[in-house]
PDB file of N, CA and C in Angstrom:
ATOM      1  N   UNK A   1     -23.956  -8.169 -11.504  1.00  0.00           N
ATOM      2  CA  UNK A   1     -24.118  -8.911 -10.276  1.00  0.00           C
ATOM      3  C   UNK A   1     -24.750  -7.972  -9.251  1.00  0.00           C
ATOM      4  N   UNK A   2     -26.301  -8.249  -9.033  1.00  0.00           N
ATOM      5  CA  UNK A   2     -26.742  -7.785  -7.881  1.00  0.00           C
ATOM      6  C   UNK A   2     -26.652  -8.691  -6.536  1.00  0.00           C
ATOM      7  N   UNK A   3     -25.781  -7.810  -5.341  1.00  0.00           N
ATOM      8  CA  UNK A   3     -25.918  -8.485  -4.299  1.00  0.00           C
ATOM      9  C   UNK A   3     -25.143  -7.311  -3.306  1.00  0.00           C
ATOM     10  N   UNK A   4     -25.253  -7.694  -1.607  1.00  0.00           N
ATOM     11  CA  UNK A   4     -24.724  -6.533  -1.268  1.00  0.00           C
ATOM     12  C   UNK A   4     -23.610  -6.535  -1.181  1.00  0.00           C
ATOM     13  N   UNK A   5     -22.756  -7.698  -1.160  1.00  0.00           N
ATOM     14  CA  UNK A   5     -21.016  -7.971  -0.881  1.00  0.00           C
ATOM     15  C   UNK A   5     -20.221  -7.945  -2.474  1.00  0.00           C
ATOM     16  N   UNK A   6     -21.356  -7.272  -3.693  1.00  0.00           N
ATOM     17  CA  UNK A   6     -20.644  -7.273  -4.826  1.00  0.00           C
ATOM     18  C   UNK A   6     -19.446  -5.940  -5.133  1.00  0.00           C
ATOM     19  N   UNK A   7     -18.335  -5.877  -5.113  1.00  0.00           N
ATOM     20  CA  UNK A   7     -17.410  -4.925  -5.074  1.00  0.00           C
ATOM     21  C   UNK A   7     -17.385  -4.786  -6.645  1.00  0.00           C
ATOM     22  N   UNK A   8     -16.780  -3.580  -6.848  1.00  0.00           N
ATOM     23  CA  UNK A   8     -17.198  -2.379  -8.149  1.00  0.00           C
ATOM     24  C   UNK A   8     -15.720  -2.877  -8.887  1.00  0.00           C
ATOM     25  N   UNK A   9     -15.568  -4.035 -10.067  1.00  0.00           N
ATOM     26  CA  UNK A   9     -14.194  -4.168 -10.800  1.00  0.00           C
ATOM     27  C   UNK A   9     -13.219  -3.253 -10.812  1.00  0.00           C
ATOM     28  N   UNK A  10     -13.316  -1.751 -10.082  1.00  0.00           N
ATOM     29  CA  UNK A  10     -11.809  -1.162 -10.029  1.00  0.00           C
ATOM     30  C   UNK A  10     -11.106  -1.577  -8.714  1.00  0.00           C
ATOM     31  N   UNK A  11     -11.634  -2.308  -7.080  1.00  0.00           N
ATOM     32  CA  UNK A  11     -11.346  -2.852  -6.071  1.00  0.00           C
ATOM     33  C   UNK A  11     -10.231  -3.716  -6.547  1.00  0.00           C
ATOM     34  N   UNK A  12      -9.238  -3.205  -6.313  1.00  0.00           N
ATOM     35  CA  UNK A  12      -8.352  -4.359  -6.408  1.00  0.00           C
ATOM     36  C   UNK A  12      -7.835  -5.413  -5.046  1.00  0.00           C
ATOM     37  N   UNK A  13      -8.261  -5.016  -4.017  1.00  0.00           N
ATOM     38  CA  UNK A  13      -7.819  -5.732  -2.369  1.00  0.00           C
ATOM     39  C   UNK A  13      -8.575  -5.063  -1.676  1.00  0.00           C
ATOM     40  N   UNK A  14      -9.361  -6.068  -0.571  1.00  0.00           N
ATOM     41  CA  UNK A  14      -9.576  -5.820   0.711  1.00  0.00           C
ATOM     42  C   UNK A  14      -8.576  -6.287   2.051  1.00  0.00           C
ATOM     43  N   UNK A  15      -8.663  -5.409   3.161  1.00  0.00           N
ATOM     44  CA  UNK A  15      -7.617  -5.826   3.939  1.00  0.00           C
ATOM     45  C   UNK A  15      -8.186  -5.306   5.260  1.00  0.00           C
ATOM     46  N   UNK A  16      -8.583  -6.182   6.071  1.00  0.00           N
ATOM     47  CA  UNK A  16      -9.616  -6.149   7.292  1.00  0.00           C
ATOM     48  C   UNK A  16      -7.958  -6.478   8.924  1.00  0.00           C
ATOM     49  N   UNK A  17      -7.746  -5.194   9.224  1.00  0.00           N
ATOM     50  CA  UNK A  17      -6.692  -5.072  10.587  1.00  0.00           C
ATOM     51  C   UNK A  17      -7.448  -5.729  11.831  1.00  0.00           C
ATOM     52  N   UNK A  18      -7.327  -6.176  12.549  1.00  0.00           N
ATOM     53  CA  UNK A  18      -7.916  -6.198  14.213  1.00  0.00           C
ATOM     54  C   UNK A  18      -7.636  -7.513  15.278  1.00  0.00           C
ATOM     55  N   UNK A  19      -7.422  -7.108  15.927  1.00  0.00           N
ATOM     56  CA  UNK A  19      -7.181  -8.487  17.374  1.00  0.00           C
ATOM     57  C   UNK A  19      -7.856  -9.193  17.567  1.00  0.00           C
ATOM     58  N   UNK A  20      -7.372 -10.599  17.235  1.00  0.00           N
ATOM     59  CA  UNK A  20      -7.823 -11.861  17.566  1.00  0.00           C
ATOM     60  C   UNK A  20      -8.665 -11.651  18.612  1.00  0.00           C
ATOM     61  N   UNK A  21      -8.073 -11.194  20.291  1.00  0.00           N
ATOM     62  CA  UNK A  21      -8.832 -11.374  21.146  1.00  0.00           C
ATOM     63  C   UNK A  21      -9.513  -9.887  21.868  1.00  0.00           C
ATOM     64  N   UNK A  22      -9.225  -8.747  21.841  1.00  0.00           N
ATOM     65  CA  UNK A  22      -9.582  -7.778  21.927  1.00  0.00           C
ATOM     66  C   UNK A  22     -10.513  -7.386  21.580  1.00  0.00           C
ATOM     67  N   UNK A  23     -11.882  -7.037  23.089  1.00  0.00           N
ATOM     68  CA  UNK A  23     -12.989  -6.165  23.213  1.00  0.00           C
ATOM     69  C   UNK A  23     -13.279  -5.185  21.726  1.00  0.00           C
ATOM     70  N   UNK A  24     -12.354  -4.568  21.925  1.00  0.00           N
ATOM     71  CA  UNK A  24     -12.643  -3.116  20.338  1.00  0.00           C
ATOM     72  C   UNK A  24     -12.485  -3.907  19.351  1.00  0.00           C
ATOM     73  N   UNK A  25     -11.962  -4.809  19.376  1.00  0.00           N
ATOM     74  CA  UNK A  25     -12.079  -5.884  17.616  1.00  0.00           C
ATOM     75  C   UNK A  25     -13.352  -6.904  17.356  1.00  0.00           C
ATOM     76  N   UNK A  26     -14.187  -7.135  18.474  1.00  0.00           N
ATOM     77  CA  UNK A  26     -15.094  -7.982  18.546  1.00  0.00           C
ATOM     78  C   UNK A  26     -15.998  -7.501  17.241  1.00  0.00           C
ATOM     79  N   UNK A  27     -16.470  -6.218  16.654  1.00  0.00           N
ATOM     80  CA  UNK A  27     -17.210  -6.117  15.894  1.00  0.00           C
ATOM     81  C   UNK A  27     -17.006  -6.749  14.914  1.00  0.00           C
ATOM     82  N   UNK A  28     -15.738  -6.386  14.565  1.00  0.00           N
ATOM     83  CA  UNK A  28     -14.626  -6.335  13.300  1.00  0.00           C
ATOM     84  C   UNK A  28     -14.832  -8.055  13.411  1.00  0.00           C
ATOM     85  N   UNK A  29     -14.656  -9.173  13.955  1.00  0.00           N
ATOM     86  CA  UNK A  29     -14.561 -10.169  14.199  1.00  0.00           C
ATOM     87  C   UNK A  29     -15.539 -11.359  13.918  1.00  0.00           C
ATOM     88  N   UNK A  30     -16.609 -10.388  14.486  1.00  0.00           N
ATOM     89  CA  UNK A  30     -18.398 -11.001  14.148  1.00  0.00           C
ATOM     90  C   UNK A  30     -18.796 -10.543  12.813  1.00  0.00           C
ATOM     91  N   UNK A  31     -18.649  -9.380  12.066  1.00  0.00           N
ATOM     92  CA  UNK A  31     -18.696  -8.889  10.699  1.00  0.00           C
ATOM     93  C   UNK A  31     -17.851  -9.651   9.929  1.00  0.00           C
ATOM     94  N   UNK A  32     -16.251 -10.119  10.210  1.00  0.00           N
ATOM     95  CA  UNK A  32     -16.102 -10.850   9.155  1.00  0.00           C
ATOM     96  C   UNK A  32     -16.222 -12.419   9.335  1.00  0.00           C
ATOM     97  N   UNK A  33     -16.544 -13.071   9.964  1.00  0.00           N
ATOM     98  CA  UNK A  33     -17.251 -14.302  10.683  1.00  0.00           C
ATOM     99  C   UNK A  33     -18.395 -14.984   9.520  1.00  0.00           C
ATOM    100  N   UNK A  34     -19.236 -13.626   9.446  1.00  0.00           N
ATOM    101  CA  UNK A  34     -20.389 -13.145   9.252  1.00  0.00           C
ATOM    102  C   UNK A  34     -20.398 -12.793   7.635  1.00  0.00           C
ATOM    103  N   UNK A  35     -19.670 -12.109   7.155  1.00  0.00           N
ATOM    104  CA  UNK A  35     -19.292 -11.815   5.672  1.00  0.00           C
ATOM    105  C   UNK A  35     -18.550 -12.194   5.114  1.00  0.00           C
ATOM    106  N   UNK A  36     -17.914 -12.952   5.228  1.00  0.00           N
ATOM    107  CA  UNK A  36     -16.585 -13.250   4.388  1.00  0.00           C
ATOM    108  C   UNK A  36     -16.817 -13.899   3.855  1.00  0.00           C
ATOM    109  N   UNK A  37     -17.347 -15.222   3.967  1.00  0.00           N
ATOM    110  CA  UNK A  37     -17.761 -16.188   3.126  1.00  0.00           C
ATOM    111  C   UNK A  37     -18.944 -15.613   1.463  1.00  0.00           C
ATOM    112  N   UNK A  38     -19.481 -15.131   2.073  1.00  0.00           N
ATOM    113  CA  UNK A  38     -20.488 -14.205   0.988  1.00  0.00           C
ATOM    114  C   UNK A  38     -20.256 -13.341  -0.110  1.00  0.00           C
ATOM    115  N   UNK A  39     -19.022 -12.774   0.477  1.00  0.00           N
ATOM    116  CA  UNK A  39     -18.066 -11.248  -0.003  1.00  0.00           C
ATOM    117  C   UNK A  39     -17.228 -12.496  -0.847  1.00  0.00           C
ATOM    118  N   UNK A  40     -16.684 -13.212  -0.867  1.00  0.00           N
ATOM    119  CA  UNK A  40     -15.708 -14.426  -1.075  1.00  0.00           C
ATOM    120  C   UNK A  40     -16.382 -15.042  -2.498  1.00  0.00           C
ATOM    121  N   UNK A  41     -17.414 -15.322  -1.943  1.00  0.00           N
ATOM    122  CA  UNK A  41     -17.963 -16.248  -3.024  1.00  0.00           C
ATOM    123  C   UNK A  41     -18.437 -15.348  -4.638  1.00  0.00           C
ATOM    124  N   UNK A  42     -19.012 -14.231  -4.354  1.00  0.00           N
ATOM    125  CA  UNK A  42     -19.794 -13.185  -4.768  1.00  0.00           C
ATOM    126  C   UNK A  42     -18.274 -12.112  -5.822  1.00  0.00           C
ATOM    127  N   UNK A  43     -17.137 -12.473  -4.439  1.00  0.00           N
ATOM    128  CA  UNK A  43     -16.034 -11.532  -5.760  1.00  0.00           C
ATOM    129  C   UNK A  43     -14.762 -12.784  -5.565  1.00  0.00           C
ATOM    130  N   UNK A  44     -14.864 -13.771  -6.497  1.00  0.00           N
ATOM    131  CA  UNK A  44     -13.266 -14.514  -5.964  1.00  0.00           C
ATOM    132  C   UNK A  44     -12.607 -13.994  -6.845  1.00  0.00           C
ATOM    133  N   UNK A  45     -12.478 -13.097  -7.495  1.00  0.00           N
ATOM    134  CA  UNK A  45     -10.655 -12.538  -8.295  1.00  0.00           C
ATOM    135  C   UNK A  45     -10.169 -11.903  -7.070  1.00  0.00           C
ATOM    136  N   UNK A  46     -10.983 -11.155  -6.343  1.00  0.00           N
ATOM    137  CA  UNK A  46     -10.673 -10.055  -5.179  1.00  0.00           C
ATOM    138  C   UNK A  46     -10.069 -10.791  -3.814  1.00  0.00           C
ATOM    139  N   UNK A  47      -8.399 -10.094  -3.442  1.00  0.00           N
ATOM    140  CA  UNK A  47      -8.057 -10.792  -2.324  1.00  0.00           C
ATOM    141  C   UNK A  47      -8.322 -10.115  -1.581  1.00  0.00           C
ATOM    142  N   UNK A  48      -8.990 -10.995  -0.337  1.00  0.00           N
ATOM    143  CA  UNK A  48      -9.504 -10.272   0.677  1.00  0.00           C
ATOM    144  C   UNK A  48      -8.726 -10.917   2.002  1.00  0.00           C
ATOM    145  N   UNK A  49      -7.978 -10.062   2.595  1.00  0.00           N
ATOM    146  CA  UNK A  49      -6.791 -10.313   3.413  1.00  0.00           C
ATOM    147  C   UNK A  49      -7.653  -9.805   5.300  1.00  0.00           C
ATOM    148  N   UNK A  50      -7.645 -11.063   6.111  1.00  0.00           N
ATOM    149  CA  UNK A  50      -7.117 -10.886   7.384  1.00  0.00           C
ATOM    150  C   UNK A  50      -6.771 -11.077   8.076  1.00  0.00           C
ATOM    151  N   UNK A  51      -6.037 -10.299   8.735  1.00  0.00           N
ATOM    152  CA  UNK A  51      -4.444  -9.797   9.260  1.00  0.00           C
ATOM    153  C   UNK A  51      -5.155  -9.468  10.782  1.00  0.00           C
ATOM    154  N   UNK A  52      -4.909 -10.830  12.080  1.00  0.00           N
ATOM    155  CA  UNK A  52      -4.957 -10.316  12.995  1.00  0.00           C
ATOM    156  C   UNK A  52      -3.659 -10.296  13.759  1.00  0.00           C
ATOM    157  N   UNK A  53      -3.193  -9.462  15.042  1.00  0.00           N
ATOM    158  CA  UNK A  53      -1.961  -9.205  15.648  1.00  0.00           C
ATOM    159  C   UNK A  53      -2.561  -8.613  16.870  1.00  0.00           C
ATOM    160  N   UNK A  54      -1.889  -9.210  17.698  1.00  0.00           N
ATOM    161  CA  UNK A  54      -2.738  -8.221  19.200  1.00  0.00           C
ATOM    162  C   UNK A  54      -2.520  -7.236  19.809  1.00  0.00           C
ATOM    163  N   UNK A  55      -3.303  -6.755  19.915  1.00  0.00           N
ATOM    164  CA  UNK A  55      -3.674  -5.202  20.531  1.00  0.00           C
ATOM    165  C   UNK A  55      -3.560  -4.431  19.105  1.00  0.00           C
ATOM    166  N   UNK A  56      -4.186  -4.996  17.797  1.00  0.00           N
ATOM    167  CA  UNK A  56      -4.593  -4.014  16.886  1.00  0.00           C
ATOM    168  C   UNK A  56      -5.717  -3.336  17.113  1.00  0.00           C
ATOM    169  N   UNK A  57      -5.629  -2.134  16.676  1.00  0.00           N
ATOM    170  CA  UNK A  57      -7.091  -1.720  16.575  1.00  0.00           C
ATOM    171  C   UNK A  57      -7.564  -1.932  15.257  1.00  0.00           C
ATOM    172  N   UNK A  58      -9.557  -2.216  15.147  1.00  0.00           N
ATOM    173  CA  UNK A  58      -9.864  -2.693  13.998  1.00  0.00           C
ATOM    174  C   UNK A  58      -9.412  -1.502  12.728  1.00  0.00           C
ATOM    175  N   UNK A  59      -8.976  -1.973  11.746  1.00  0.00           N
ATOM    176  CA  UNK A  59      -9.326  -1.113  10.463  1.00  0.00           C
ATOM    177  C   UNK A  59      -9.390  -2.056   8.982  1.00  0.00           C
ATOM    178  N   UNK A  60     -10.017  -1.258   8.024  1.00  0.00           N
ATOM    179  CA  UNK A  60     -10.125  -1.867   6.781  1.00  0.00           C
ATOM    180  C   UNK A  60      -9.347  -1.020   5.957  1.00  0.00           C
ATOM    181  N   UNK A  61      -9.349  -1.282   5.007  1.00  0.00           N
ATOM    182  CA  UNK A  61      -8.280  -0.804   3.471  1.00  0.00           C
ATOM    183  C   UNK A  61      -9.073  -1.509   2.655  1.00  0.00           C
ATOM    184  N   UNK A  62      -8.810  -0.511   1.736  1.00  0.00           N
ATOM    185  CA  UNK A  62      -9.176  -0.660   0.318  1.00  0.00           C
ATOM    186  C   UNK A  62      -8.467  -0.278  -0.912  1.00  0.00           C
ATOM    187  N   UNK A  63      -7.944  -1.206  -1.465  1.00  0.00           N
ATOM    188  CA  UNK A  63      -6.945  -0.986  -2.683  1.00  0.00           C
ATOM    189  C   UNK A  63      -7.917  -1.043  -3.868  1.00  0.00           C
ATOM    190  N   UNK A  64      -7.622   0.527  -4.598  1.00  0.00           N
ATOM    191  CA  UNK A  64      -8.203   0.512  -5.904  1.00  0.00           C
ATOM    192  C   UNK A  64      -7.460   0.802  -6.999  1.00  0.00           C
ATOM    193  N   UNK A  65      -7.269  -0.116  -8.191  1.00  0.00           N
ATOM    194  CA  UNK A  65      -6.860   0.165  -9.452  1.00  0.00           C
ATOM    195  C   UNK A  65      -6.834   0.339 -10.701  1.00  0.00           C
TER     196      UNK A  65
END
């Protein structure tokens, strides 16, 4: 599978942190807006988890197994 949202079969979870409404999460917000659906379609065994709570700051994780 060529594409750019194709993750490498040892990815076992993605997990995208950041605030619903918070300035510093806006990237994080428009990127997954923006990718998820693509990243989604491209890997569905792969759970891709997000987890907003306010006043997070953005982060990602990556579970590999």
């Amino acid at each position: 599978m060529s594409s750019k949202y194709a993750f490498t079969k040892a990815l076992k979870e993605v997990r995208f942190l950041f605030c619903q409404t918070g300035e510093h999460s806006a990237a994080t917000r428009s990127f997954v807006a923006r990718a998820y659906p693509t990243m989604k379609k491209n890997n569905p065994q792969t759970p891709i988890l997000l987890r907003e709570a306010a006043g997070t700051l953005p982060k990602v994780y990556a579970r590999y197994g």
